[in-house]
PDB file of N, CA and C in Angstrom:
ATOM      1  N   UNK A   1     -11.003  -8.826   8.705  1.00  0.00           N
ATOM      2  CA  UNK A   1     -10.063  -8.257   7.769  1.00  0.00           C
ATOM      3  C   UNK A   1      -8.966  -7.553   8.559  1.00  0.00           C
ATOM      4  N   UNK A   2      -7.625  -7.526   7.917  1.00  0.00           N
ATOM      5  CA  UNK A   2      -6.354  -7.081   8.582  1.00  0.00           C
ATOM      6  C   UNK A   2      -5.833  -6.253   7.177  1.00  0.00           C
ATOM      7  N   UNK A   3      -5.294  -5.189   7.874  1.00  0.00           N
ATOM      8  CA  UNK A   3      -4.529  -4.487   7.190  1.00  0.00           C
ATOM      9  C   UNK A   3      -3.803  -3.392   7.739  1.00  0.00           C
ATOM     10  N   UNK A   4      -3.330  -2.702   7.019  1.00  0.00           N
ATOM     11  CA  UNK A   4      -2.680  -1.109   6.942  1.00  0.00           C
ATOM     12  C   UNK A   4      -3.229  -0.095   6.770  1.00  0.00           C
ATOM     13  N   UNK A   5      -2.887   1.310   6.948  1.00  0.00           N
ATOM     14  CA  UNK A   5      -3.071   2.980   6.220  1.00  0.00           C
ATOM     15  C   UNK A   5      -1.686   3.277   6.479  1.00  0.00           C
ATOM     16  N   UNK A   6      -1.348   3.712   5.502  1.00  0.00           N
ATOM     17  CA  UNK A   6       0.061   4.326   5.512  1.00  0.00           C
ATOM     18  C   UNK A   6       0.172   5.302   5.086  1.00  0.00           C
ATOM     19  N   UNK A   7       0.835   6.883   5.228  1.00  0.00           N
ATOM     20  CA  UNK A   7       1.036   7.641   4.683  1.00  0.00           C
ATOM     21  C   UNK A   7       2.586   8.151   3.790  1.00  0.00           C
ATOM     22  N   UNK A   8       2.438   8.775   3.635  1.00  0.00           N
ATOM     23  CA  UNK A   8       3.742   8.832   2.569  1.00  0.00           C
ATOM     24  C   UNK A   8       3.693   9.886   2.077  1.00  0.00           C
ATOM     25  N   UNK A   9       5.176  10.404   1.712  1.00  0.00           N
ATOM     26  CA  UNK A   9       5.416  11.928   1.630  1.00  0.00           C
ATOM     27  C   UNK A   9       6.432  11.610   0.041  1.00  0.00           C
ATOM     28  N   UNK A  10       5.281  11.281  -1.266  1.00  0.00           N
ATOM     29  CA  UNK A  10       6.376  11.436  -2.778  1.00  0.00           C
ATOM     30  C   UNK A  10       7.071  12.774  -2.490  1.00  0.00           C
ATOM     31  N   UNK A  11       8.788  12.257  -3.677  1.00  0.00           N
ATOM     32  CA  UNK A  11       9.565  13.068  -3.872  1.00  0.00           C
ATOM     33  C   UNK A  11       8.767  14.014  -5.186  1.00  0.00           C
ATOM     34  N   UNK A  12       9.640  14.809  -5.058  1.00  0.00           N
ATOM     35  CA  UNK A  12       8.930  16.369  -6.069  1.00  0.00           C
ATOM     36  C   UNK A  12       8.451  15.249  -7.692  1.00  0.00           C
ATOM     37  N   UNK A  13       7.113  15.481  -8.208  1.00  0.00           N
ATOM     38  CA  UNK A  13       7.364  14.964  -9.764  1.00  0.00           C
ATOM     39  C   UNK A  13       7.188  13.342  -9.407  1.00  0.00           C
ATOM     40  N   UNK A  14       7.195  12.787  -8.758  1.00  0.00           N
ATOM     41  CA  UNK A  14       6.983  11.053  -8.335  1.00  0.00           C
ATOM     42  C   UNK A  14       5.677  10.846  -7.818  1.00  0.00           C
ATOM     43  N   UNK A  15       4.576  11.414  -8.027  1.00  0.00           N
ATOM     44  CA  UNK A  15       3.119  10.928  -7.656  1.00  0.00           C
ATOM     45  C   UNK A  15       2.724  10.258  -8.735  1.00  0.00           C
ATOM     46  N   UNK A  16       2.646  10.274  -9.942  1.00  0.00           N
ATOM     47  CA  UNK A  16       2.357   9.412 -10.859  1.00  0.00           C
ATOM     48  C   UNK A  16       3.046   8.179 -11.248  1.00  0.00           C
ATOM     49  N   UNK A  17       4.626   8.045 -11.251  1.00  0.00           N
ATOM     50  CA  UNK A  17       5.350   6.577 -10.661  1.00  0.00           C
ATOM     51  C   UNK A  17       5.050   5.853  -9.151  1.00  0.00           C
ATOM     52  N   UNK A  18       4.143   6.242  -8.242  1.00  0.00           N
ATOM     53  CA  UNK A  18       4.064   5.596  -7.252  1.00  0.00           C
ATOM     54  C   UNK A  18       2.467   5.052  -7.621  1.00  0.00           C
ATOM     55  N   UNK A  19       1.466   5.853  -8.473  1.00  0.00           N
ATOM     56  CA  UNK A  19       0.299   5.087  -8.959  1.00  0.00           C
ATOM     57  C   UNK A  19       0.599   3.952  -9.523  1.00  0.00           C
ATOM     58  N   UNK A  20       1.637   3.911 -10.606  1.00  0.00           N
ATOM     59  CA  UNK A  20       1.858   3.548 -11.332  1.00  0.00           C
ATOM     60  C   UNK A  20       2.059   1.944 -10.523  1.00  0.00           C
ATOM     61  N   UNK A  21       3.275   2.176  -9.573  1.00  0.00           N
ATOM     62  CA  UNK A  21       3.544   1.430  -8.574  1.00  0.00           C
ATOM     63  C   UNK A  21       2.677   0.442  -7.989  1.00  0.00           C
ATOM     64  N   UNK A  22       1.652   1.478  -7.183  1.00  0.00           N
ATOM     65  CA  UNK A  22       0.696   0.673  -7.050  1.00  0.00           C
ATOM     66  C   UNK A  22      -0.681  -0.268  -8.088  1.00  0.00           C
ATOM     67  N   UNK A  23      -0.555   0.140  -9.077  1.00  0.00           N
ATOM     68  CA  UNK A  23      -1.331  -0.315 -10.165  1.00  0.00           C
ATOM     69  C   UNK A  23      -0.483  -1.697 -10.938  1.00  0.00           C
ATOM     70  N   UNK A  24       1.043  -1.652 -10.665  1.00  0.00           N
ATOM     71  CA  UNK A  24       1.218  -2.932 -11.334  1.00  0.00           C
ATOM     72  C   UNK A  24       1.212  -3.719  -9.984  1.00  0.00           C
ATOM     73  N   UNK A  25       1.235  -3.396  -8.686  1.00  0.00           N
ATOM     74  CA  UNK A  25       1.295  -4.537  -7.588  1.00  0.00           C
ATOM     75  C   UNK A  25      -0.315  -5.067  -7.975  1.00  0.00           C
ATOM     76  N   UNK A  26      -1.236  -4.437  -8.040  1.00  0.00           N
ATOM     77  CA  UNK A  26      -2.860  -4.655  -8.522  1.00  0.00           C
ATOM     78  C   UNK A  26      -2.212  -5.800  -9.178  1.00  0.00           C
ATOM     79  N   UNK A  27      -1.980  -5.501  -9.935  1.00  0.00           N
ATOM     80  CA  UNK A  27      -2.230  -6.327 -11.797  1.00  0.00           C
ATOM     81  C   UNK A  27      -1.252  -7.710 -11.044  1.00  0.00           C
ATOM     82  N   UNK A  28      -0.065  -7.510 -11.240  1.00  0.00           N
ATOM     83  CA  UNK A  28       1.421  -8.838 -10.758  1.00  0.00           C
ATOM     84  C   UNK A  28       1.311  -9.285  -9.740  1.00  0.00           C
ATOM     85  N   UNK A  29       1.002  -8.312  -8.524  1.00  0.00           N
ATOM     86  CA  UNK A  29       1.391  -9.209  -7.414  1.00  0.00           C
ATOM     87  C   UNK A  29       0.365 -10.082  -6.424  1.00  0.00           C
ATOM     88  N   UNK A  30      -1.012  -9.402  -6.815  1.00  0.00           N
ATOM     89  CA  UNK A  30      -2.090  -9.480  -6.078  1.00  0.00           C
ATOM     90  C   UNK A  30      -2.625 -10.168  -5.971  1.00  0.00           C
ATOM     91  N   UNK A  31      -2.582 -11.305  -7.559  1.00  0.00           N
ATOM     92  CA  UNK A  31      -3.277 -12.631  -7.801  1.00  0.00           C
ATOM     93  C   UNK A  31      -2.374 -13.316  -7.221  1.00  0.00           C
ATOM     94  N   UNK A  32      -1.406 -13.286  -6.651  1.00  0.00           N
ATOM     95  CA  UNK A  32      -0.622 -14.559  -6.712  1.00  0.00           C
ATOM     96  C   UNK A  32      -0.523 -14.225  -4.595  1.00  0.00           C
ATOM     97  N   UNK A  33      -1.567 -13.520  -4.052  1.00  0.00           N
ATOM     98  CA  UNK A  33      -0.881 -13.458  -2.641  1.00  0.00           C
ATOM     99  C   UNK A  33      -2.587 -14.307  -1.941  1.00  0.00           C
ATOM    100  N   UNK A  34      -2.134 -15.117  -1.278  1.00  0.00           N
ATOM    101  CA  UNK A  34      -3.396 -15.894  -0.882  1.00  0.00           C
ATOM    102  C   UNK A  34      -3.988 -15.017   0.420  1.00  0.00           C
ATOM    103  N   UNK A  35      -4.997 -14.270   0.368  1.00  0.00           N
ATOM    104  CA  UNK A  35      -5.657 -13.421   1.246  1.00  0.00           C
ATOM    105  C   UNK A  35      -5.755 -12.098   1.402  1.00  0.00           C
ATOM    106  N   UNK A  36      -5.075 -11.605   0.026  1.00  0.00           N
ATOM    107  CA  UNK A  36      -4.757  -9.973  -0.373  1.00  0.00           C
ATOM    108  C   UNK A  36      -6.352  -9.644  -1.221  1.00  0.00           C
ATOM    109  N   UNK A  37      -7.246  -8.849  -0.813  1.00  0.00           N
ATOM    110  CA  UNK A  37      -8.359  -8.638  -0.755  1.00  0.00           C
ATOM    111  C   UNK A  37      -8.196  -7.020  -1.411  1.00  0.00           C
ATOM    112  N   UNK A  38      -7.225  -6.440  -1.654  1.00  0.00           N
ATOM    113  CA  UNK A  38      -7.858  -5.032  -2.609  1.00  0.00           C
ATOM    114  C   UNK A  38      -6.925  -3.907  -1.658  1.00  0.00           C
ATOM    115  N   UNK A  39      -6.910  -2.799  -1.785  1.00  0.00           N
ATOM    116  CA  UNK A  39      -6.556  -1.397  -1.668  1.00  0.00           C
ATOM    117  C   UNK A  39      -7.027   0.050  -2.291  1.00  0.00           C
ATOM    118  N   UNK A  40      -6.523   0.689  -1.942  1.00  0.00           N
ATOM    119  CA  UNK A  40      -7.208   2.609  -1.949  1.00  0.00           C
ATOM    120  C   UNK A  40      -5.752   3.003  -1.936  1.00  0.00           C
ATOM    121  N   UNK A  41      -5.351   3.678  -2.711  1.00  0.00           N
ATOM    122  CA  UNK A  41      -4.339   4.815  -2.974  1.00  0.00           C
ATOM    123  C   UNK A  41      -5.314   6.260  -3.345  1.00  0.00           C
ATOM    124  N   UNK A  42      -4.537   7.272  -1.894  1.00  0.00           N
ATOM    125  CA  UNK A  42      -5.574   8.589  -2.396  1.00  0.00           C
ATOM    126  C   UNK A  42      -4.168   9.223  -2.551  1.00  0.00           C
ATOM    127  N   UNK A  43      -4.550  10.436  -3.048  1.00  0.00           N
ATOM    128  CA  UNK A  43      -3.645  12.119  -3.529  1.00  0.00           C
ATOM    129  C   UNK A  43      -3.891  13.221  -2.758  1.00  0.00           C
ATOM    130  N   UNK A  44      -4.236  13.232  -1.455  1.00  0.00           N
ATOM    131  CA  UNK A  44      -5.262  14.286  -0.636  1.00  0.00           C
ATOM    132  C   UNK A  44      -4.908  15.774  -1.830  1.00  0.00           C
ATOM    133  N   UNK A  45      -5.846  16.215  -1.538  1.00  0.00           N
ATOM    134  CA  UNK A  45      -6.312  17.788  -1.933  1.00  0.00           C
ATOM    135  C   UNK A  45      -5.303  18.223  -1.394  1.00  0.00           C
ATOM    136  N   UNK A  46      -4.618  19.638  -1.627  1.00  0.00           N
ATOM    137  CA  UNK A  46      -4.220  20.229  -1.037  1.00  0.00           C
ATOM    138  C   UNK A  46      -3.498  20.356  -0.038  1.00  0.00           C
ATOM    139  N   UNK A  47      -2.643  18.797  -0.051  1.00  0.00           N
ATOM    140  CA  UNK A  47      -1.530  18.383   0.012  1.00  0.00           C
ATOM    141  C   UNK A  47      -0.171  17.585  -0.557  1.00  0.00           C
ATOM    142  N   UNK A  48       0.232  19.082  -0.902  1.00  0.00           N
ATOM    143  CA  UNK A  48       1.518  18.712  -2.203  1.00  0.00           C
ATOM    144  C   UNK A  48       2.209  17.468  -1.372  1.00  0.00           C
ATOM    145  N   UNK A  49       2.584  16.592  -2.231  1.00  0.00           N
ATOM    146  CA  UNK A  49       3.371  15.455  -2.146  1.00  0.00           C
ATOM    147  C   UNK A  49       2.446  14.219  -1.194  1.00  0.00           C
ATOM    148  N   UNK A  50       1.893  14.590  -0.273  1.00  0.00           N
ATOM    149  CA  UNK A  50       0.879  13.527   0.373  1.00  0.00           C
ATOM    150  C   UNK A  50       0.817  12.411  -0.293  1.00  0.00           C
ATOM    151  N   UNK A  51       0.294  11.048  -0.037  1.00  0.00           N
ATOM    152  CA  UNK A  51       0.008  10.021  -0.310  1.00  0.00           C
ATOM    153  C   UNK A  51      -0.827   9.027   0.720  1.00  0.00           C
ATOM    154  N   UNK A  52      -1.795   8.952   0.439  1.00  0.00           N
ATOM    155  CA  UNK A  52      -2.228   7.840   1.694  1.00  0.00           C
ATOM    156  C   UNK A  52      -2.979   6.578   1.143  1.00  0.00           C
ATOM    157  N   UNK A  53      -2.203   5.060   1.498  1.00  0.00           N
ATOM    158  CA  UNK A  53      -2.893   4.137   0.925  1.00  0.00           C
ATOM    159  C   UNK A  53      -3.604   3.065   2.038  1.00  0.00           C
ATOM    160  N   UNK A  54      -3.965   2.442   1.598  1.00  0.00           N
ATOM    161  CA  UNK A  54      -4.977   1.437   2.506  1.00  0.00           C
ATOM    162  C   UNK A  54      -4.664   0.165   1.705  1.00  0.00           C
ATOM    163  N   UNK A  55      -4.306  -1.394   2.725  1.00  0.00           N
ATOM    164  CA  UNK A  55      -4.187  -2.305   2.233  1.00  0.00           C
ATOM    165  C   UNK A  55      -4.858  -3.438   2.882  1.00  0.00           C
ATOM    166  N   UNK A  56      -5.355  -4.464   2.392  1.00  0.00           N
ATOM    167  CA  UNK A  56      -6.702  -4.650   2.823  1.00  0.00           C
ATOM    168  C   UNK A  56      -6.271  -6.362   2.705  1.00  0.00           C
ATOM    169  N   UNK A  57      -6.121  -7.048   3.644  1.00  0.00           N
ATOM    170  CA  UNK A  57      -6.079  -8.270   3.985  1.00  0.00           C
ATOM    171  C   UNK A  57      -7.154  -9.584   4.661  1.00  0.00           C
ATOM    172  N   UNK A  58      -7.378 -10.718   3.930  1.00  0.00           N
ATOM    173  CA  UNK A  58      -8.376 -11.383   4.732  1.00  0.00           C
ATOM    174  C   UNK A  58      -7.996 -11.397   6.661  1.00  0.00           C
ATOM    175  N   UNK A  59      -6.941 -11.433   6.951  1.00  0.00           N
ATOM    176  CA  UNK A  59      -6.325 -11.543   8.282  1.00  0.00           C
ATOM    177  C   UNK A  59      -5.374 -11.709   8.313  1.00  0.00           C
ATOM    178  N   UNK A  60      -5.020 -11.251   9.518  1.00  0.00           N
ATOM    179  CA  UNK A  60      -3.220 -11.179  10.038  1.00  0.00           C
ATOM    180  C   UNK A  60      -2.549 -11.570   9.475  1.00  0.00           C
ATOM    181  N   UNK A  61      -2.525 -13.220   9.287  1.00  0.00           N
ATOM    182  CA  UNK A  61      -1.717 -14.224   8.934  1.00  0.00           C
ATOM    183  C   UNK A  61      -1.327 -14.077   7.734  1.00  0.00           C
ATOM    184  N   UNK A  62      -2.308 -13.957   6.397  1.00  0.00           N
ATOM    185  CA  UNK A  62      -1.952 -13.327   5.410  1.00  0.00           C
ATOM    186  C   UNK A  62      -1.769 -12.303   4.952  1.00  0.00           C
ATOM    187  N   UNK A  63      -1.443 -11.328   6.022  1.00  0.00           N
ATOM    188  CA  UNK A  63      -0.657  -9.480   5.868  1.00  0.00           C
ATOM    189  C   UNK A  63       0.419  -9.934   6.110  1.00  0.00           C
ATOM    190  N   UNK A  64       1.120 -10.696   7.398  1.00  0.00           N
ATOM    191  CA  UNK A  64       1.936 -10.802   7.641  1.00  0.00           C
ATOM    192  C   UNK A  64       2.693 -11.667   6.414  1.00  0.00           C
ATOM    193  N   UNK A  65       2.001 -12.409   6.189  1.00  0.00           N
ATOM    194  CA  UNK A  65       3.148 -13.986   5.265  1.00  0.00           C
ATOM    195  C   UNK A  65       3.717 -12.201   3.869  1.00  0.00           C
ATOM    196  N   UNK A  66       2.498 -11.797   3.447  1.00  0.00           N
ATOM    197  CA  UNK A  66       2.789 -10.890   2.390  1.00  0.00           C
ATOM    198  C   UNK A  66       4.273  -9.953   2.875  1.00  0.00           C
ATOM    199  N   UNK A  67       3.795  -9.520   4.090  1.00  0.00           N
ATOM    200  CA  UNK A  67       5.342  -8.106   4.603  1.00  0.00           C
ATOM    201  C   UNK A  67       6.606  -9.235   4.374  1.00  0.00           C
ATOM    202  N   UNK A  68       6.671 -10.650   4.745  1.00  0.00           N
ATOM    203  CA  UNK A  68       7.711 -11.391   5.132  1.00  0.00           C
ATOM    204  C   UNK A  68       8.102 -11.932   3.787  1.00  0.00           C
ATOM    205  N   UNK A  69       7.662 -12.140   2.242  1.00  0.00           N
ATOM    206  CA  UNK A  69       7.700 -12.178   1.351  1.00  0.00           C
ATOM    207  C   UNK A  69       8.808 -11.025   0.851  1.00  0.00           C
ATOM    208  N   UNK A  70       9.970 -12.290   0.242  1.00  0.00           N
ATOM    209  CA  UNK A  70      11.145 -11.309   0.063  1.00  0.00           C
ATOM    210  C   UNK A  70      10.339 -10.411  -1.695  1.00  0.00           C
ATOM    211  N   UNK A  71       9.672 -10.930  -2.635  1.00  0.00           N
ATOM    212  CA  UNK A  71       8.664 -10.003  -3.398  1.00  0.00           C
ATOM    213  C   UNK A  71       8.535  -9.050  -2.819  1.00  0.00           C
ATOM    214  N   UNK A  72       7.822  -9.102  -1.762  1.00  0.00           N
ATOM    215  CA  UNK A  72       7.203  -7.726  -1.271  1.00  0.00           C
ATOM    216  C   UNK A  72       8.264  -7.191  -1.176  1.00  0.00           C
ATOM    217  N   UNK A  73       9.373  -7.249  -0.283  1.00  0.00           N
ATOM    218  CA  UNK A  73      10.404  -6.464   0.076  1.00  0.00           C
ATOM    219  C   UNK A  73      11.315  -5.504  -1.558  1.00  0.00           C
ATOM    220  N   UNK A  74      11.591  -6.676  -2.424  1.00  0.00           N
ATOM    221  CA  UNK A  74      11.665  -5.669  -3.820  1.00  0.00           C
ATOM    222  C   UNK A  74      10.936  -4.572  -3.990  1.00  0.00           C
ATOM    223  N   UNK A  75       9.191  -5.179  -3.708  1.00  0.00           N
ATOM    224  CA  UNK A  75       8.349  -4.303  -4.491  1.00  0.00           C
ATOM    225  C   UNK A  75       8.465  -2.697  -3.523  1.00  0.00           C
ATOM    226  N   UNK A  76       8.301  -3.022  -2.346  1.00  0.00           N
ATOM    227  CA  UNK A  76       8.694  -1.808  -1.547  1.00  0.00           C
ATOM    228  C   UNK A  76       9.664  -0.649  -1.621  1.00  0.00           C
ATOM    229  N   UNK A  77      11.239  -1.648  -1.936  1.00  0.00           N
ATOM    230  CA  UNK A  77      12.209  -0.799  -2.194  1.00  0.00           C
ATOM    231  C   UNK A  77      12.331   0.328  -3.307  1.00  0.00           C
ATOM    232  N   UNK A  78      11.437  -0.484  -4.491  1.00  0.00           N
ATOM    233  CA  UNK A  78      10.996   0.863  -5.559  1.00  0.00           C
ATOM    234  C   UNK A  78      10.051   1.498  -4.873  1.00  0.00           C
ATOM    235  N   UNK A  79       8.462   1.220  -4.487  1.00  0.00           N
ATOM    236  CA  UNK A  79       8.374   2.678  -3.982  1.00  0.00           C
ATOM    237  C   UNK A  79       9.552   3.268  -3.123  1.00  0.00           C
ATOM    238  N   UNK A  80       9.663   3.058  -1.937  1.00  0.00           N
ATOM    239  CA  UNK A  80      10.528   3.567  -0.763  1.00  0.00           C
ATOM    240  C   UNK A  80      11.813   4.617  -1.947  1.00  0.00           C
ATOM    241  N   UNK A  81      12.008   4.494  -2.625  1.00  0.00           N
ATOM    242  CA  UNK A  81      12.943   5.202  -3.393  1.00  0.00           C
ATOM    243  C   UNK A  81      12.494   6.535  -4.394  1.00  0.00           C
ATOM    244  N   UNK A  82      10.771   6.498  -4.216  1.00  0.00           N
ATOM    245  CA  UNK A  82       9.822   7.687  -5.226  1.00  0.00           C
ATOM    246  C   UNK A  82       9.705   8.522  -3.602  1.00  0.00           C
ATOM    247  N   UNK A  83      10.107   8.371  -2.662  1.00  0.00           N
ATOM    248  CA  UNK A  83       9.519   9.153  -1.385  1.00  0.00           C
ATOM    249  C   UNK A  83      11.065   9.826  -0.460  1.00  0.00           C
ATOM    250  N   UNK A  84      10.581  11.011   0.223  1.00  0.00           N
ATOM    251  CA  UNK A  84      10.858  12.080   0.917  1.00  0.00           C
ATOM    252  C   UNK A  84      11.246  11.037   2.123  1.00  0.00           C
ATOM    253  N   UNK A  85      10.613   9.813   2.522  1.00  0.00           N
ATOM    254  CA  UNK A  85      10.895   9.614   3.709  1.00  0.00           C
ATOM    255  C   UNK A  85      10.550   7.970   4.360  1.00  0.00           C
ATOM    256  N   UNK A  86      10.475   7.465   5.300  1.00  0.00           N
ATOM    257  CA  UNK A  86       9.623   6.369   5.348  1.00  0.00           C
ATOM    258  C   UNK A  86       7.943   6.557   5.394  1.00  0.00           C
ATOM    259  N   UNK A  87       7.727   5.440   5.173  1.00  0.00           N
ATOM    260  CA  UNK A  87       5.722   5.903   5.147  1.00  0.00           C
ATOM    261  C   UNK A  87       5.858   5.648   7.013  1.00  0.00           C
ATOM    262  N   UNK A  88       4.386   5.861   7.415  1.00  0.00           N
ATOM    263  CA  UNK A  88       4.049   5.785   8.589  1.00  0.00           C
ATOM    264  C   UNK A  88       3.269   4.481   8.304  1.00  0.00           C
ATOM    265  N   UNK A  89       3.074   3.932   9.186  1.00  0.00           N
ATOM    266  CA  UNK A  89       2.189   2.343   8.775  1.00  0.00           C
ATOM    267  C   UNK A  89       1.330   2.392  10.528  1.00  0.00           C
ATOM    268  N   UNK A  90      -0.438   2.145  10.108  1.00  0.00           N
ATOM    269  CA  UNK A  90      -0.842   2.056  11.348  1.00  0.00           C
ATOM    270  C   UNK A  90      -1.790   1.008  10.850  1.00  0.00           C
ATOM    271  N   UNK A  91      -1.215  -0.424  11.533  1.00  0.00           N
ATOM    272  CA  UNK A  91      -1.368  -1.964  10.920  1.00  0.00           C
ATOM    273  C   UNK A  91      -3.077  -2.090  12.489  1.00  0.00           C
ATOM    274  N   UNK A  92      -3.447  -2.659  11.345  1.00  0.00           N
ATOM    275  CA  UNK A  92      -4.947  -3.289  12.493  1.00  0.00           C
ATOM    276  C   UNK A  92      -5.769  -4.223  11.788  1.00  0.00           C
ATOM    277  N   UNK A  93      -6.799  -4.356  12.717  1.00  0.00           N
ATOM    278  CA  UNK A  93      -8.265  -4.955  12.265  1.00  0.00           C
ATOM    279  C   UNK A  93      -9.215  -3.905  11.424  1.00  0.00           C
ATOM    280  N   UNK A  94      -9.806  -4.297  10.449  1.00  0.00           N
ATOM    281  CA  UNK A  94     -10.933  -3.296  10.157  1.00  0.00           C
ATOM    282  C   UNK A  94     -11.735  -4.035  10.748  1.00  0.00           C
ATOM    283  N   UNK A  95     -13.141  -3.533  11.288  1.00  0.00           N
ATOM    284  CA  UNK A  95     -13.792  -4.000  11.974  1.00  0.00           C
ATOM    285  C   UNK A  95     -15.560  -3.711  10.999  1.00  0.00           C
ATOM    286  N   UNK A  96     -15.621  -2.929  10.479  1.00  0.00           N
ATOM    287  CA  UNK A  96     -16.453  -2.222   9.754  1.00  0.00           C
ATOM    288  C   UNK A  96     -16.279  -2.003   8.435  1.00  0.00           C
ATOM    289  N   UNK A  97     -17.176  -2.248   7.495  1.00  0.00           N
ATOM    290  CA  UNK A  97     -16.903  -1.490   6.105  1.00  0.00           C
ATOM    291  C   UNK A  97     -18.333  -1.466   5.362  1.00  0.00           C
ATOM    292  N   UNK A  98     -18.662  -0.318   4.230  1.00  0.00           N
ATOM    293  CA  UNK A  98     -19.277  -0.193   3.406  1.00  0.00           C
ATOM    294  C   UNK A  98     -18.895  -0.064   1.902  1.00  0.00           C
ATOM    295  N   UNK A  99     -17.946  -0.704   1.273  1.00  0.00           N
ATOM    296  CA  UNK A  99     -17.747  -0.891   0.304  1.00  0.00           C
ATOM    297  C   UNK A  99     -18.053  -1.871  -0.575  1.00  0.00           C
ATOM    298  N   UNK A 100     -19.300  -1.816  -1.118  1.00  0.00           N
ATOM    299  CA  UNK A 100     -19.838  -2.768  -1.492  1.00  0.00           C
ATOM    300  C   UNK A 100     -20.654  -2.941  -2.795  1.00  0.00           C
TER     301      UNK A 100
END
């Protein structure tokens, strides 16, 4: 599995349009991406505006085809426009998991 964690800093009042965000990429975009396997959007505690999501790919090839997908690039530009800043993106292998 290949993917992301990204963090992200919502603008004041925009944590619930970026769920939102991520809940219609769930629903629209997800069936239609060949190797897009699921995600985690958290709200940390006790950090106003925080955001940290996880995106979860069968492998490289299909993280990558998804980032290079001018779709994706729309879908981004609305979030990228609910946020303080760019996200941080730290792209890898998962190597491990218990979600099951």
């Amino acid at each position: 599995m290949y993917g992301s964690i990204f963090h992200m800093k919502a603008k004041a009042g925009q944590k619930q349009k970026i769920s939102e965000l991520f809940d219609a990429w769930e629903r629209n975009r997800r069936p239609h991406i060949d190797g897009a396997m699921g995600g985690l959007v958290m709200m940390p505690s006790g950090a106003p505006g925080a955001v940290i999501a996880v995106a979860i790919f069968r492998d490289e090839a299909s993280y990558r085809a998804n980032s290079d997908d001018p779709a994706q690039g729309e879908w981004y530009q609305k979030l990228r426009a609910l946020l303080e800043e760019d996200p941080t993106w730290e792209d890898g292998e998962f190597v491990s998991q218990t979600i099951g």
